[in-house]
Protein backbone atom coordinates (compact mmCIF):
# COMPACT_ATOMS: atom_id res chain seq x y z
CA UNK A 1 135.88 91.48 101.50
CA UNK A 2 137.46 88.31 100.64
CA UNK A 3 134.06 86.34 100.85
CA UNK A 4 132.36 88.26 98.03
CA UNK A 5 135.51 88.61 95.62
CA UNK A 6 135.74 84.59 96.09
CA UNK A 7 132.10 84.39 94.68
CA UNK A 8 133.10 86.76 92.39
CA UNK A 9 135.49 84.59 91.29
CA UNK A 10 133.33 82.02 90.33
CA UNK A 11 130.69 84.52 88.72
CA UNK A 12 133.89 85.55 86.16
CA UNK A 13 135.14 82.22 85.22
CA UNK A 14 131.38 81.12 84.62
CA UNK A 15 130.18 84.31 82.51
CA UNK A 16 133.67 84.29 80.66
CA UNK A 17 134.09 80.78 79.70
CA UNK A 18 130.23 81.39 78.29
CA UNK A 19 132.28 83.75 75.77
CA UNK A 20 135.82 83.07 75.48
CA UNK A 21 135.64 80.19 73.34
CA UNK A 22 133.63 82.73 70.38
CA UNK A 23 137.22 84.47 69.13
CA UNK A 24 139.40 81.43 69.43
CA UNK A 25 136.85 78.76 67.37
CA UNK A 26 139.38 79.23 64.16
CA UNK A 27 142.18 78.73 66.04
CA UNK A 28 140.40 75.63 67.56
CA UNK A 29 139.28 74.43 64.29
CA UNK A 30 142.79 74.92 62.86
CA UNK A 31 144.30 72.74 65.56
CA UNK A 32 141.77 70.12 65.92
CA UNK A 33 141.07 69.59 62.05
CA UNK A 34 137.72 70.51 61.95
CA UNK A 35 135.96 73.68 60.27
CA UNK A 36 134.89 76.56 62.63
CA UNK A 37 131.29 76.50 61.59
CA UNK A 38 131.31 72.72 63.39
CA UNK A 39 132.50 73.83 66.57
CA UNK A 40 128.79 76.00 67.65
CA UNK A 41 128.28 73.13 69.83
CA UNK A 42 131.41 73.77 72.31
CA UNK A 43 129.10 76.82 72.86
CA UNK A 44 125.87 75.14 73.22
CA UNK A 45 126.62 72.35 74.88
CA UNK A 46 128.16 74.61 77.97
CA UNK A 47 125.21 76.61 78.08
CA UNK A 48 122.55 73.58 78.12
CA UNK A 49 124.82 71.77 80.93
CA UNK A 50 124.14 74.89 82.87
CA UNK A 51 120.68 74.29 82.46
CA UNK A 52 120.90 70.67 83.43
CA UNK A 53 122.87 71.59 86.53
CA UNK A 54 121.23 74.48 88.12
CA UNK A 55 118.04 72.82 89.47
CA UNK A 56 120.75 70.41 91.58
CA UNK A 57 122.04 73.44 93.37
CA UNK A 58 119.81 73.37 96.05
CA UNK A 59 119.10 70.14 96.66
CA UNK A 60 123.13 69.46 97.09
CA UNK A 61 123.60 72.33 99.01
CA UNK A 62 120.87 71.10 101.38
CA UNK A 63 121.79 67.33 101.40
CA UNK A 64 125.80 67.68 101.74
CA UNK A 65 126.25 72.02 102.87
CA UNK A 66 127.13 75.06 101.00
CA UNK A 67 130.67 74.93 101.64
CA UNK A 68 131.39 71.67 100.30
CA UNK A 69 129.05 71.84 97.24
CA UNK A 70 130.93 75.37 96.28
CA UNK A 71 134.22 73.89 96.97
CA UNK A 72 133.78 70.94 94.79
CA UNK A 73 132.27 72.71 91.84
CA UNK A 74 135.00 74.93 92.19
CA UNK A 75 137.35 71.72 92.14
CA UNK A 76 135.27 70.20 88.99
CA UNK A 77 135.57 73.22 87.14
CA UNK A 78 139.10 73.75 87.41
CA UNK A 79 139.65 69.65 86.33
CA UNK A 80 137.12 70.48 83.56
CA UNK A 81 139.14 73.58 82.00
CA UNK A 82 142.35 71.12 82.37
CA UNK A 83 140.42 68.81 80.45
CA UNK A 84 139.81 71.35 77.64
CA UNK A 85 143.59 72.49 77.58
CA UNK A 86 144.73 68.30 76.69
CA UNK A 87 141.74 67.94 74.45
CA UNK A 88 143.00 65.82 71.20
CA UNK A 89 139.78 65.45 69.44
CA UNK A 90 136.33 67.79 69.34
CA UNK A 91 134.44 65.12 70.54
CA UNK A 92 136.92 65.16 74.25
CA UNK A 93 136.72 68.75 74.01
CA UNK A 94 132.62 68.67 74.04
CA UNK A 95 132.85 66.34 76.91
CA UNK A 96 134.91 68.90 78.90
CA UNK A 97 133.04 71.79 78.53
CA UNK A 98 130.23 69.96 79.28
CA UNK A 99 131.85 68.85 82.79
CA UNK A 100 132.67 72.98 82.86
CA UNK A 101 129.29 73.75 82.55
CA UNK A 102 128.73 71.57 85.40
CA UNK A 103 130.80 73.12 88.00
CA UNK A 104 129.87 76.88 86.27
CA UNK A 105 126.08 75.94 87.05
CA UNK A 106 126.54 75.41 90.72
CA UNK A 107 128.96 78.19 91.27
CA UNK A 108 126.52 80.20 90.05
CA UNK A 109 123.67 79.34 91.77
CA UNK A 110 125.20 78.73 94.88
CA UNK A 111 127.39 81.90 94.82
CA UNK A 112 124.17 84.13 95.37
CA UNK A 113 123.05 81.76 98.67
CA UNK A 114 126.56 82.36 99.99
CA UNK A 115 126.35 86.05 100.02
CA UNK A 116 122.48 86.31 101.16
CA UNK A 117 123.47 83.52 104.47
CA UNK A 118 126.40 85.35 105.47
CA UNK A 119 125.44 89.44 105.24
CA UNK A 120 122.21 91.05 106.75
CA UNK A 121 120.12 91.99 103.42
CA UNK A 122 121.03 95.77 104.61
CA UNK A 123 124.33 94.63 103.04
CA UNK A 124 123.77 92.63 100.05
CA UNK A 125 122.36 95.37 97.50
CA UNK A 126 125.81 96.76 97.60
CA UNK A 127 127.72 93.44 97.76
CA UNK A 128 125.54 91.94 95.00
CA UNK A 129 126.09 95.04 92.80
CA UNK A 130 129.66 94.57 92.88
CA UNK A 131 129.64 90.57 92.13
CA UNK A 132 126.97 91.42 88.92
CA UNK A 133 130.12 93.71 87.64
CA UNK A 134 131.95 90.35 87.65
CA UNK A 135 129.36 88.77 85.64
CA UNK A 136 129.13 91.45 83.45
CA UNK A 137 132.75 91.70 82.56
CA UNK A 138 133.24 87.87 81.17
CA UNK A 139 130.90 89.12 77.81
CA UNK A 140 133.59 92.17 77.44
CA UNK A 141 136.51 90.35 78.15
CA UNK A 142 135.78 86.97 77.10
CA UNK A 143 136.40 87.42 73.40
CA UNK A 144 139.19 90.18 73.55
CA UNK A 145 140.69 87.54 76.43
CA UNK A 146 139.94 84.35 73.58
CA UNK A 147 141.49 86.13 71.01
CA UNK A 148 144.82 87.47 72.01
CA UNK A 149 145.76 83.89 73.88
CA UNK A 150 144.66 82.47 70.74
CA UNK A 151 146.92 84.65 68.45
CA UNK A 152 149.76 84.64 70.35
CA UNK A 153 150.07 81.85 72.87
CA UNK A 154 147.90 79.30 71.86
CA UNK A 155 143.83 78.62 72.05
CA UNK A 156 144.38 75.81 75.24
CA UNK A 157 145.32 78.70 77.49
CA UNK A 158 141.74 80.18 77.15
CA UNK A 159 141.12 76.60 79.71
CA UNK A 160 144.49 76.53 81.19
CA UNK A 161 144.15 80.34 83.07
CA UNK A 162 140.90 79.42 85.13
CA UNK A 163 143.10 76.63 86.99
CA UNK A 164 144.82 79.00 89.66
CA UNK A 165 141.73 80.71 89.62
CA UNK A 166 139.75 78.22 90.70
CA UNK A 167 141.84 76.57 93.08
CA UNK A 168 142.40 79.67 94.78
CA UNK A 169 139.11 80.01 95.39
CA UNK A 170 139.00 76.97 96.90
CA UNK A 171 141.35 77.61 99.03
CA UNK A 172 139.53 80.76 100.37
CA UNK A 173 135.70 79.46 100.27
CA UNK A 174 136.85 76.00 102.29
CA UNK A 175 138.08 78.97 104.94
CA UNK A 176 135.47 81.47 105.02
CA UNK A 177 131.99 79.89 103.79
CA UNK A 178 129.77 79.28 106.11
CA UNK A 179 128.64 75.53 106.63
CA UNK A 180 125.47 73.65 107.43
CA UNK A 181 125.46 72.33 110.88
CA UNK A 182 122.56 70.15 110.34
CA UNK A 183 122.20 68.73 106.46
CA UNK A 184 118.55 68.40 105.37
CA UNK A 185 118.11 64.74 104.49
CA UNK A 186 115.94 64.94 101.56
CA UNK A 187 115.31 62.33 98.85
CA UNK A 188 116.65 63.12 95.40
CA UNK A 189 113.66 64.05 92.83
CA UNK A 190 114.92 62.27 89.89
CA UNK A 191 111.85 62.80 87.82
CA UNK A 192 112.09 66.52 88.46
CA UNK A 193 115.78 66.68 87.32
CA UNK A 194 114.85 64.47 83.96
CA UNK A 195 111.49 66.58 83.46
CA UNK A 196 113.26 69.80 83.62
CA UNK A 197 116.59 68.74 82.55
CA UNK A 198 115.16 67.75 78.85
CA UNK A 199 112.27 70.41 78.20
CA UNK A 200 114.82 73.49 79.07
CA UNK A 201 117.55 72.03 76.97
CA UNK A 202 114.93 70.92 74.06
CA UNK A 203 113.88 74.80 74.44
CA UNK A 204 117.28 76.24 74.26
CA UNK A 205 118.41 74.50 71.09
CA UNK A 206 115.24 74.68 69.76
CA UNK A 207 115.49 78.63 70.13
CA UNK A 208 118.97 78.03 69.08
CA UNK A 209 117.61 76.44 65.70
CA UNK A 210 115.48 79.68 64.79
CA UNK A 211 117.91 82.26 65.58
CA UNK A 212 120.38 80.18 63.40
CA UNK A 213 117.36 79.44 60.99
CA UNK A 214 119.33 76.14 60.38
CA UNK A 215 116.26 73.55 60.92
CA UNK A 216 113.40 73.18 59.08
CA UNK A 217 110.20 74.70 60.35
CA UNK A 218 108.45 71.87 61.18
CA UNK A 219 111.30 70.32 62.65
CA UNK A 220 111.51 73.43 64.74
CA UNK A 221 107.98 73.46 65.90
CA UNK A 222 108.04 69.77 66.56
CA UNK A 223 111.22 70.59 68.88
CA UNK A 224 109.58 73.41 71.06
CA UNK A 225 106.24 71.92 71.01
CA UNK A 226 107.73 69.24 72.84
CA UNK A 227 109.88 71.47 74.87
CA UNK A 228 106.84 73.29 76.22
CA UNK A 229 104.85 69.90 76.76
CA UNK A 230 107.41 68.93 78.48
CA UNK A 231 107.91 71.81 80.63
CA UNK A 232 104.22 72.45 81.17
CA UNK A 233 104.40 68.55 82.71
CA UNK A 234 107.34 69.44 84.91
CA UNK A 235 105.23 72.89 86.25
CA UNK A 236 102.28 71.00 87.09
CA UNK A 237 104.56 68.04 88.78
CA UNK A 238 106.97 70.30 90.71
CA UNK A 239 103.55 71.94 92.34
CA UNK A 240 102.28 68.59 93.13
CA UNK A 241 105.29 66.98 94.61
CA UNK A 242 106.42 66.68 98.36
CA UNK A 243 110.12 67.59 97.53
CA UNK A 244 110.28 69.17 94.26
CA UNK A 245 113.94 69.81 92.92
CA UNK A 246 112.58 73.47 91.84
CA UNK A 247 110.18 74.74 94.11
CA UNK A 248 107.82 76.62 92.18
CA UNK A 249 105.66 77.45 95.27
CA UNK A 250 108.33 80.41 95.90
CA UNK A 251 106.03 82.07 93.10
CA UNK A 252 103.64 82.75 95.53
CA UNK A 253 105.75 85.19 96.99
CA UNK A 254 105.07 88.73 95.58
CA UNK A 255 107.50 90.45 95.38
CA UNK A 256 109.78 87.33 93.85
CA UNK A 257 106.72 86.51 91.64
CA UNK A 258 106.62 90.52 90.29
CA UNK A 259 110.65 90.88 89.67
CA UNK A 260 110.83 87.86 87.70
CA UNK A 261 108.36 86.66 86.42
CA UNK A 262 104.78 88.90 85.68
CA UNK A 263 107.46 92.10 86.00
CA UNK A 264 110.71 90.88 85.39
CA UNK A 265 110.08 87.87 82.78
CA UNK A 266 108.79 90.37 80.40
CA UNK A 267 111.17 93.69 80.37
CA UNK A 268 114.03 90.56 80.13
CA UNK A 269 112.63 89.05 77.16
CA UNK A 270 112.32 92.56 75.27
CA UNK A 271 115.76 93.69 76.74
CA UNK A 272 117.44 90.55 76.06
CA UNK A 273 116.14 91.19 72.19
CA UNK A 274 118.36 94.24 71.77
CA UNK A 275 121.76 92.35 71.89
CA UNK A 276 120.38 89.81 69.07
CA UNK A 277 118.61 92.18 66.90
CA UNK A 278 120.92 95.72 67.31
CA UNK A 279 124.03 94.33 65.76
CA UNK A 280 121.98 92.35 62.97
CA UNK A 281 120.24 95.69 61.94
CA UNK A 282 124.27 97.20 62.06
CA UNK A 283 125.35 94.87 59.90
CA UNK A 284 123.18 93.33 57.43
CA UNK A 285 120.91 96.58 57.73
CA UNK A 286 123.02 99.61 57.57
CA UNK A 287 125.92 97.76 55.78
CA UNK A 288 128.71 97.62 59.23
CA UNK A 289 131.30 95.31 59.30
CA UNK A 290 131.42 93.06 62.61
CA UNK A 291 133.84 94.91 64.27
CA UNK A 292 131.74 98.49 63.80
CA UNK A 293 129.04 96.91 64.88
CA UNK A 294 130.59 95.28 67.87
CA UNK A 295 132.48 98.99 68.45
CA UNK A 296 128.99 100.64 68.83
CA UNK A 297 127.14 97.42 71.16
CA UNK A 298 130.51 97.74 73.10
CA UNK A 299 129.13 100.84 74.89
CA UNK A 300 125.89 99.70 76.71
CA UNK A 301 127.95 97.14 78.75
CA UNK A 302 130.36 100.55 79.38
CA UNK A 303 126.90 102.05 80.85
CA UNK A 304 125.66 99.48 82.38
CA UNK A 305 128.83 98.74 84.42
CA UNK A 306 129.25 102.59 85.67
CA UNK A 307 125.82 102.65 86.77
CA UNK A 308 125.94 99.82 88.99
CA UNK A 309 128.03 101.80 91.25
CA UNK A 310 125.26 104.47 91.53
CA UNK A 311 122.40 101.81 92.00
CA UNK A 312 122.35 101.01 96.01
CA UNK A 313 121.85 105.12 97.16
CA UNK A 314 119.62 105.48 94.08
CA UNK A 315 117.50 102.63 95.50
CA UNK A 316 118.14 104.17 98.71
CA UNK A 317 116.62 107.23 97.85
CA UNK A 318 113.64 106.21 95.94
CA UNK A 319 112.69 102.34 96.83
CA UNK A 320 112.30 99.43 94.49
CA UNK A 321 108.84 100.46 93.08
CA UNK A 322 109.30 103.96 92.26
CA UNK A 323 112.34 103.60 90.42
CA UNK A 324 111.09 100.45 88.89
CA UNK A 325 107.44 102.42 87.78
CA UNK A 326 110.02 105.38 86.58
CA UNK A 327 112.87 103.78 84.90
CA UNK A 328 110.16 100.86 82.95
CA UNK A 329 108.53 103.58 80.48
CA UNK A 330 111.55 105.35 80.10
CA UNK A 331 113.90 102.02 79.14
CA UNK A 332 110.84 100.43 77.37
CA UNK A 333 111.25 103.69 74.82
CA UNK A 334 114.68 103.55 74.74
CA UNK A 335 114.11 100.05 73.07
CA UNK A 336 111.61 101.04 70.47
CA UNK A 337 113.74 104.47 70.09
CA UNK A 338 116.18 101.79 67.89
CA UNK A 339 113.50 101.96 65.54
CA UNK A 340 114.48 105.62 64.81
CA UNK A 341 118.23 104.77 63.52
CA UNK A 342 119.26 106.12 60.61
CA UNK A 343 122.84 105.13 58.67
CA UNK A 344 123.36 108.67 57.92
CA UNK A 345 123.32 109.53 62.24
CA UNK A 346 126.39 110.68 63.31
CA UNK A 347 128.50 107.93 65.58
CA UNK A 348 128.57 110.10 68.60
CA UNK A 349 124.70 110.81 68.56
CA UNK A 350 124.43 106.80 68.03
CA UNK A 351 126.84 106.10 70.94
CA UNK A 352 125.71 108.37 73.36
CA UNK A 353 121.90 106.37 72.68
CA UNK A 354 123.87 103.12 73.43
CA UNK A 355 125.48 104.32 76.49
CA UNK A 356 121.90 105.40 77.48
CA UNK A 357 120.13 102.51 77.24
CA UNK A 358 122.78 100.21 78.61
CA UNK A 359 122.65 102.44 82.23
CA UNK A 360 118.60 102.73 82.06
CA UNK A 361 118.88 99.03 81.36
CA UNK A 362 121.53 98.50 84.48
CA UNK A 363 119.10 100.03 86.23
CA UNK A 364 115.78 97.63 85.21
CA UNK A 365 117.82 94.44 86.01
CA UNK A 366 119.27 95.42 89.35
CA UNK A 367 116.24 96.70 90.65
CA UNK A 368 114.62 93.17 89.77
CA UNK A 369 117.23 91.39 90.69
CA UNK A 370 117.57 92.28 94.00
CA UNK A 371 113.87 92.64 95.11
CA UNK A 372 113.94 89.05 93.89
CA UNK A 373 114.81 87.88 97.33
CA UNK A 374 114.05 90.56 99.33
CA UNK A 375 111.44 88.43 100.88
CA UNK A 376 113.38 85.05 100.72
CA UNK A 377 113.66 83.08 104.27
CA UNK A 378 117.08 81.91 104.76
CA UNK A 379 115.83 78.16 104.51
CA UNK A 380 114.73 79.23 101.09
CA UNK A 381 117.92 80.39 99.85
CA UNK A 382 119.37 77.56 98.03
CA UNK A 383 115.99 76.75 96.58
CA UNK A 384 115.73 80.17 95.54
CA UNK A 385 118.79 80.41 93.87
CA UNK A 386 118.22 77.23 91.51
CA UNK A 387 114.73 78.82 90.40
CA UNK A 388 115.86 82.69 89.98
CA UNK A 389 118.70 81.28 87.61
CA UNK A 390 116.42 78.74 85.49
CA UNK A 391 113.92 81.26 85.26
CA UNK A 392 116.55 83.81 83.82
CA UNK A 393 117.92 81.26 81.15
CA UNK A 394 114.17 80.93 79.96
CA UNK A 395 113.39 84.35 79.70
CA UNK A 396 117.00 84.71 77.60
CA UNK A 397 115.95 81.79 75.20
CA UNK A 398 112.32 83.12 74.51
CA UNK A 399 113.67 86.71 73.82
CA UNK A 400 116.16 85.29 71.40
CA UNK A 401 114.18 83.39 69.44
CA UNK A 402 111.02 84.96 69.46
CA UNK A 403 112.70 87.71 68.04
CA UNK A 404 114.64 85.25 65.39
CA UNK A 405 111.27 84.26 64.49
CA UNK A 406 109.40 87.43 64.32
CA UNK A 407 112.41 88.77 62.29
CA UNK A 408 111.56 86.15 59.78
CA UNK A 409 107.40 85.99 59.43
CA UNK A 410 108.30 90.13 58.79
CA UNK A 411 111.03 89.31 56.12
CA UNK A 412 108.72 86.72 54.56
CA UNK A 413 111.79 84.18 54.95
CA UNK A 414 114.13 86.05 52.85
CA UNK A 415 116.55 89.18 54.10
CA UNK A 416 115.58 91.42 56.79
CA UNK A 417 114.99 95.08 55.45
CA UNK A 418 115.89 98.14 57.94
CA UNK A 419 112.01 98.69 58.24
CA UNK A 420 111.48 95.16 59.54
CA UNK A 421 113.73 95.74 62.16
CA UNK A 422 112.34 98.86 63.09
CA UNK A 423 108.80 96.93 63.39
CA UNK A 424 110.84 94.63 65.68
CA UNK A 425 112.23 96.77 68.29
CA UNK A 426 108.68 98.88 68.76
CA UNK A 427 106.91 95.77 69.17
CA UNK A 428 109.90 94.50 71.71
CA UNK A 429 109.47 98.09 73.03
CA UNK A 430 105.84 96.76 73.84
CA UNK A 431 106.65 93.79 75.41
CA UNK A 432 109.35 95.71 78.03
CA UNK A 433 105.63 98.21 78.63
CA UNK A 434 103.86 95.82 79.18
CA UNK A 435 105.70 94.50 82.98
CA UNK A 436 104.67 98.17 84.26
CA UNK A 437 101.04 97.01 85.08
CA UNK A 438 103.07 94.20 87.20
CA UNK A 439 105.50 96.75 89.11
CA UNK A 440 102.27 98.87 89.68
CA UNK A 441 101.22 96.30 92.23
CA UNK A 442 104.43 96.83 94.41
CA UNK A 443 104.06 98.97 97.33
CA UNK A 444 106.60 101.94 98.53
CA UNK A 445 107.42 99.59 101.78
CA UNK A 446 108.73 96.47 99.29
CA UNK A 447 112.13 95.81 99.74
CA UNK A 448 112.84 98.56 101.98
CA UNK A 449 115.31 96.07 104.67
CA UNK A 450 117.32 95.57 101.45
CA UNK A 451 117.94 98.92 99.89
CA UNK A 452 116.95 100.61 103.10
CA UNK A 453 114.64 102.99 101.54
CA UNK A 454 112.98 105.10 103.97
CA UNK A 455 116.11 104.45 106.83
CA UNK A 456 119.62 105.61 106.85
CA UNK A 457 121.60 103.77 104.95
CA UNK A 458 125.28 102.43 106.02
CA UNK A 459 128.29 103.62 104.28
CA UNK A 460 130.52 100.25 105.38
């Protein structure tokens, strides 16, 4: 038990420093003597040194073991969120969470590797289940968390509480991770790290740009132009080189290949749409204030935590590919079902739709995310882990601002109407279709040794 709630640890502090800072950027602002509407890039700038990071995952945990690598991220990140607390100046306070984002990146990936080397995969649909609620609670904490430090003790304790935290767990992985007894002495692909480094962080503030619609369009299309040259380079060289730092050859493993990328990279990109657009249509559609809105988004996270509980004897039951063929028509409507608010709805009839598709949509992403490795060989795991997360971050960029950018060809580059939303989520509603064809190809027998479909399954 202590193993996984020590990787949970790190799964929290990572997802909830990705939102604490949102609530406490007045109080920030205030202290540090600039205006809030500066301060987006103590938000960015985490997020694209996660990017940077992840890809090293692997090849660290390989070269120098698992324990030490999660140890010392653990150690960075705790120095890092110090760092933030005695921050003077933005520009110290950028360079901080940038360091955060450092140790959050390999925590993350590295957490996953620890759980799948030290549990039969028998074991890990219900371990992982219970680390994703982790993950899942930093977006509905974080800014309830930012905000009351920030009102009444003061916006450096949002850095200062992850400090025990992280040293604790410390303490407990040096004790109970499991180490490498033999390191694998491969070189360090530098070119890979620069190649995929700068096209995923040229992608995510270049999605950034036309969600915020604060760049001119050429500009824009310059910036992911490049980003997609770029990353189209780093494909073709990661498939050609003898130690790639992402191994993209795991893609020619089916069921990893179906669950994220044909099958998964699709439903996330029209799923991921729904937190950007819903609250936009909420507000600036139906005339909500912020905290409404945020009142009614609140509940799919409610539904999507509860039915993570259920998930392991429902994939017990039924198998990865009939509750995936099931649950991807039925969550694909859900999405273009948006199209059918009205203002005049009552809230319970509204909430009870948001619950709804926040436990049908619980159920798309756990299904996906743990076939992902079903057929991952332990010497894979670290590589794995690095691709699985990169891959995720891509798919979350493209459905943000493809939907930023569709918003705006419908508006004609002025405001969004209702009806233009409503366009929006059908065609989204498409796009989440569309990855059935993919989970079509899955056979009953697909991940059966990890949610022991078709076997009794343990109650431990």
């Amino acid at each position: 038990m202590l193993l996984p709630a020590t990787v949970a640890c790190g799964v929290f502090m990572t997802s909830l420093d990705q939102n604490v800072v949102v609530t406490a950027l007045p109080g920030i602002g205030e202290s540090l003597e600039r205006p809030p509407g500066q301060l987006g890039l103590l938000i960015t700038v985490y997020v694209a040194s996660l990017i940077v990071t992840m890809p090293l995952g692997g090849w660290l945990a390989d070269r120098f073991g698992l324990r030490s690598v999660y140890c010392f991220a653990l150690l960075v990140f705790a120095s890092a969120s110090a760092l933030c607390g005695l921050s003077e100046n933005i520009w110290m306070l950028v360079g901080s969470r940038a360091l955060q984002g450092c140790g959050g990146a390999l925590m993350g990936t590295l957490g996953q590797v620890v759980i799948l080397s030290s549990f039969p995969r028998d074991r890990t649909l219900k371990i992982n289940m219970y680390i994703s609620l982790a993950g899942q609670s930093g977006p509905l904490v974080g800014p309830l968390v930012g905000g009351a430090l920030t009102t009444y003790v003061s916006w450096r304790w949002i850095f200062y509480i992850n400090i025990p935290i992280a040293l604790t767990a410390a303490l407990l992985a040096a004790s109970l991770f499991p180490t490498t007894t033999k390191p694998v002495r491969t070189p360090f692909d530098l070119p890979g790290l620069l190649l995929v480094g700068s096209g995923m962080v040229l992608l995510v503030f270049g999605m950034d740009s036309v969600a915020a619609k604060d760049a001119a369009t050429i500009s824009m299309a310059l910036q992911l132009g490049l980003a997609i040259a770029i990353l189209a380079v780093a494909a073709f060289y990661c498939l050609r080189a003898r130690n790639p730092l992402l191994d993209l050859n795991l893609l020619r493993i089916r069921t990893f290949r179906i669950s994220f990328l044909t099958g998964g990279g699709l439903d996330t990109i029209g799923l991921s749409s729904v937190v950007f657009l819903l609250p936009l249509m909420f507000q600036l559609g139906f005339g909500m204030s912020a905290v409404q809105a945020g009142s009614l988004t609140f509940v799919a996270a409610i539904g999507s935590l509860m039915m993570r509980f259920f998930m392991p004897r429902l994939l017990n039951r039924f198998g990865f590919k009939r509750v995936l063929v099931t649950n991807t028509p039925i969550v694909a409507l859900l999405v273009a079902g948006f199209a059918l608010m009205q203002e005049s709805l009552p809230a319970w009839i509204v909430l009870a739709y948001i619950f709804a598709f926040g436990v049908f949509r619980s159920v798309q992403w756990a299904s996906t995310g743990n076939l992902s490795y079903s057929d991952i060989a332990p010497e894979q795991l670290a590589r794995f882990s690095a691709l699985y997360y990169i891959l995720w971050q891509l798919a979350v960029a493209i459905s943000v601002g493809l939907a930023a950018a569709l918003l705006s060809l419908l508006a004609g580059g002025g405001q969004a109407s209702v009806n233009d939303y409503r366009i929006l989520f059908v065609v989204e509603g498409l796009i989440t279709l569309c990855a059935l064809s993919a989970y079509l190809r899955l056979t009953p027998q697909d991940g059966a040794h990890v949610s022991g479909h078709g076997a009794h399954m343990s109650t431990d």
